[in-house]
C-alpha atoms as a PDB file:
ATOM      1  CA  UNK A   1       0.000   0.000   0.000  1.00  0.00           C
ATOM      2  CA  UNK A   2       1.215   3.282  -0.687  1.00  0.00           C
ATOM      3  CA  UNK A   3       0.364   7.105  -0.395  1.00  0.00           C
ATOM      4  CA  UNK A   4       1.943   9.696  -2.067  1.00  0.00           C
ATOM      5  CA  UNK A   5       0.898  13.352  -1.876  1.00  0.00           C
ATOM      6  CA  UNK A   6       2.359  16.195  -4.409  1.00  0.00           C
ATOM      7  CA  UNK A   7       0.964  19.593  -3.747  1.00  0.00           C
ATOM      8  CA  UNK A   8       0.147  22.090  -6.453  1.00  0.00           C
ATOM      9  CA  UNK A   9       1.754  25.749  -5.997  1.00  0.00           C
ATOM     10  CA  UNK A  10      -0.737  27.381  -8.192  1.00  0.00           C
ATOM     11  CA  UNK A  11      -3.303  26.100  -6.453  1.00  0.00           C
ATOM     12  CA  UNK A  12      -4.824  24.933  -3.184  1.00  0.00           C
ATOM     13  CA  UNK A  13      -5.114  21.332  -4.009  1.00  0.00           C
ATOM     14  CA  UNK A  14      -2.746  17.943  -3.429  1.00  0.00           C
ATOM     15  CA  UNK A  15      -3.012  15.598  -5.834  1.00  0.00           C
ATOM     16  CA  UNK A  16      -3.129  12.192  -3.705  1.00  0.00           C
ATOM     17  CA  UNK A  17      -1.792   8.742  -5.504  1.00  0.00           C
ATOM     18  CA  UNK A  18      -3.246   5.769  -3.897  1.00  0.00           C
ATOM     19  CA  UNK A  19      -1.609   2.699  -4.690  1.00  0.00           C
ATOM     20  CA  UNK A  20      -2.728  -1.322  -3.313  1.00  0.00           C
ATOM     21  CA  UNK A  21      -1.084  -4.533  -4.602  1.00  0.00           C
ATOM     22  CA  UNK A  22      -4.078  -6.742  -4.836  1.00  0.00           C
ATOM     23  CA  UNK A  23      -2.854  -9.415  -7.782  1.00  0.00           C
ATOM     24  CA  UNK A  24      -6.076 -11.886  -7.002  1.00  0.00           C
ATOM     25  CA  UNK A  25      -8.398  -9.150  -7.126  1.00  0.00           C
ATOM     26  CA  UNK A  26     -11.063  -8.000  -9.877  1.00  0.00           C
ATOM     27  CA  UNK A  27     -11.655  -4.674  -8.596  1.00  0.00           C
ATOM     28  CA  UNK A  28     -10.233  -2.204  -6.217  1.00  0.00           C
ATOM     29  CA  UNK A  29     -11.313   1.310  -4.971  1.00  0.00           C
ATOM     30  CA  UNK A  30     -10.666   4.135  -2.344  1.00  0.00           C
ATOM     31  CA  UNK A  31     -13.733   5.622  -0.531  1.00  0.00           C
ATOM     32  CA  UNK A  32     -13.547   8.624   2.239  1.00  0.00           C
ATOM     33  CA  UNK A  33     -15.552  11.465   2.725  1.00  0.00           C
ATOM     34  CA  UNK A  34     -13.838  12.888  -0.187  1.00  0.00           C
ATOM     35  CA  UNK A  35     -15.535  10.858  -2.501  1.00  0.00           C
ATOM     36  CA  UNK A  36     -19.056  10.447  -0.410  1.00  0.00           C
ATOM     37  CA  UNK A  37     -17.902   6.655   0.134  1.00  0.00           C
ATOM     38  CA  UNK A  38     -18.653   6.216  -3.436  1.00  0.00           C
ATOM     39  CA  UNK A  39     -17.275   2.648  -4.632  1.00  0.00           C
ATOM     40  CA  UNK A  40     -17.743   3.827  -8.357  1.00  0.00           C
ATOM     41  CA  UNK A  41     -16.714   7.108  -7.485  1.00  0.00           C
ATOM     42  CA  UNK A  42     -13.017   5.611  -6.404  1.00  0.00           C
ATOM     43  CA  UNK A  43     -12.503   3.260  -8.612  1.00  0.00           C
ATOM     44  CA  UNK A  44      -9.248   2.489  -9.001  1.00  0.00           C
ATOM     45  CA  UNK A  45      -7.176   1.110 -12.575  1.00  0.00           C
ATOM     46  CA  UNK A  46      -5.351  -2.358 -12.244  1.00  0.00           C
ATOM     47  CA  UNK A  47      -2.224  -2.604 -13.717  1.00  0.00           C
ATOM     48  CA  UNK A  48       0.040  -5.044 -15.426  1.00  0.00           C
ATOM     49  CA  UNK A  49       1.797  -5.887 -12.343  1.00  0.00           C
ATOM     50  CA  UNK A  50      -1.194  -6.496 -10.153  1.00  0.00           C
ATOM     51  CA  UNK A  51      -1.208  -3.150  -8.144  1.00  0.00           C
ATOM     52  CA  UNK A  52      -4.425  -0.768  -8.406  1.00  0.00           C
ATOM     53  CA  UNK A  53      -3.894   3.281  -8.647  1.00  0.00           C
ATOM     54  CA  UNK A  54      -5.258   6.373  -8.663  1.00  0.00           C
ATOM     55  CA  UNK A  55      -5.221  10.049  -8.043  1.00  0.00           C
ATOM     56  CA  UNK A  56      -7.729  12.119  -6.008  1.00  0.00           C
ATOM     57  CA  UNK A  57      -7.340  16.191  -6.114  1.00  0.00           C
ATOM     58  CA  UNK A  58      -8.267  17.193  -2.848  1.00  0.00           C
ATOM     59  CA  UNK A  59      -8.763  20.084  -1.085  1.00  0.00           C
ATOM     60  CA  UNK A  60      -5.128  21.010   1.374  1.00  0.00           C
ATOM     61  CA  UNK A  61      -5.417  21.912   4.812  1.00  0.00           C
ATOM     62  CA  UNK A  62      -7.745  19.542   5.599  1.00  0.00           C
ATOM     63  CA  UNK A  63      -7.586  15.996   6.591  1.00  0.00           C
ATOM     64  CA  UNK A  64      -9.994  12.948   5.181  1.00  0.00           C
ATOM     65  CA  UNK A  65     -11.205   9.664   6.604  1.00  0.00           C
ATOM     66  CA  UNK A  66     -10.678   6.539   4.007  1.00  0.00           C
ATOM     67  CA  UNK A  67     -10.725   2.945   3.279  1.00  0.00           C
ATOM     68  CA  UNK A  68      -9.996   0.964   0.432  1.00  0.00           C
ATOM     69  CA  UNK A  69     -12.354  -1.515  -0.939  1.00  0.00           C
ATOM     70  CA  UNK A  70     -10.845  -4.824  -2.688  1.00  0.00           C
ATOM     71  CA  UNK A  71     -13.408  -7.223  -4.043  1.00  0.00           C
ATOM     72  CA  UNK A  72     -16.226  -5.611  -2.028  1.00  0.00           C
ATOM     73  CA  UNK A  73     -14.064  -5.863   1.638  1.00  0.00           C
ATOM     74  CA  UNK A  74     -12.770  -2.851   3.653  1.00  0.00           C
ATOM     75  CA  UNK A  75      -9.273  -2.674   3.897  1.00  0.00           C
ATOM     76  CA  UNK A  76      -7.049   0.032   5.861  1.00  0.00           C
ATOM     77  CA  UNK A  77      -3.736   1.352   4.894  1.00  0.00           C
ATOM     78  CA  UNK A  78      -0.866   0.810   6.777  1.00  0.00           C
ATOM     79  CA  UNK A  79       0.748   4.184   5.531  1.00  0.00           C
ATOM     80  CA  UNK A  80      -2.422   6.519   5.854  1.00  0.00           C
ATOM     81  CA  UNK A  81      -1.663   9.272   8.480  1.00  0.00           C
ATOM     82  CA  UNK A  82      -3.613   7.662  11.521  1.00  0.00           C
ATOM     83  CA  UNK A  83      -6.519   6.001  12.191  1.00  0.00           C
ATOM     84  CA  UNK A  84      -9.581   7.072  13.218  1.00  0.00           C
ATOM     85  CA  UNK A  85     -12.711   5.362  15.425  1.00  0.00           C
ATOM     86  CA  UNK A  86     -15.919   6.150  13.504  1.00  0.00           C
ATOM     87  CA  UNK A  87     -19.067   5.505  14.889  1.00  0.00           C
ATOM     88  CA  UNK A  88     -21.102   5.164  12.220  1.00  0.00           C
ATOM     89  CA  UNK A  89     -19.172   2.070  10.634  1.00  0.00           C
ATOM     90  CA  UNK A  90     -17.942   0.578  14.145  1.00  0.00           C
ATOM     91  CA  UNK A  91     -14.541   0.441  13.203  1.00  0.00           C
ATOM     92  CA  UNK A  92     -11.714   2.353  12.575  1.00  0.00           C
ATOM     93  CA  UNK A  93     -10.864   4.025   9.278  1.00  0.00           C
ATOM     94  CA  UNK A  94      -7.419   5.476   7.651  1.00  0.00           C
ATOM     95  CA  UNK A  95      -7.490   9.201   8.138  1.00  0.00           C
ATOM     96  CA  UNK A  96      -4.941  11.082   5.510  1.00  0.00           C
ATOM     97  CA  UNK A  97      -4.030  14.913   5.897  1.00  0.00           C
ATOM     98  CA  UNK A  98      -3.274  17.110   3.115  1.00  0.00           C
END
């Protein structure tokens, strides 16, 4: 799993790569509240190697609670930021700050 954040001078946005090896599965996306937990929303590409990626342009100065779904399960990142307790999903969730 990897994060990697590259923030635009001219303006106030980071563009965020999110990266998951996941060579058995179909299909792989990353939901937060940046995305409205959208599964089609975050869908992420596959490629040849068997890792799934994707960039998100998000808002900086803020911070953002995600997951990743693989093959319809919820997955956390070891690199994201911290983690989180949310209440609404009874568990914990990756929190990333831009």
């Amino acid at each position: 799993m990897s994060i990697k954040k590259q923030f635009i001078k001219s303006k106030p946005v980071c563009k965020v790569t999110f990266s998951i090896e996941a060579k058995e599965a179909t299909t792989a996306s990353v939901v937060g509240d940046f995305n409205n937990w959208s599964v089609e929303e975050g869908t992420l590409s596959k490629l040849k190697n068997g890792t799934f990626k994707g960039v998100v342009e998000l808002p900086k100065d803020a911070s953002y609670e995600f997951k990743y779904v693989i093959d319809g399960e919820y997955v956390n990142d070891a690199e994201a930021d911290s983690l989180k307790w949310n209440e609404f999903a009874g568990t914990e969730n990756g929190v990333l700050e831009v």
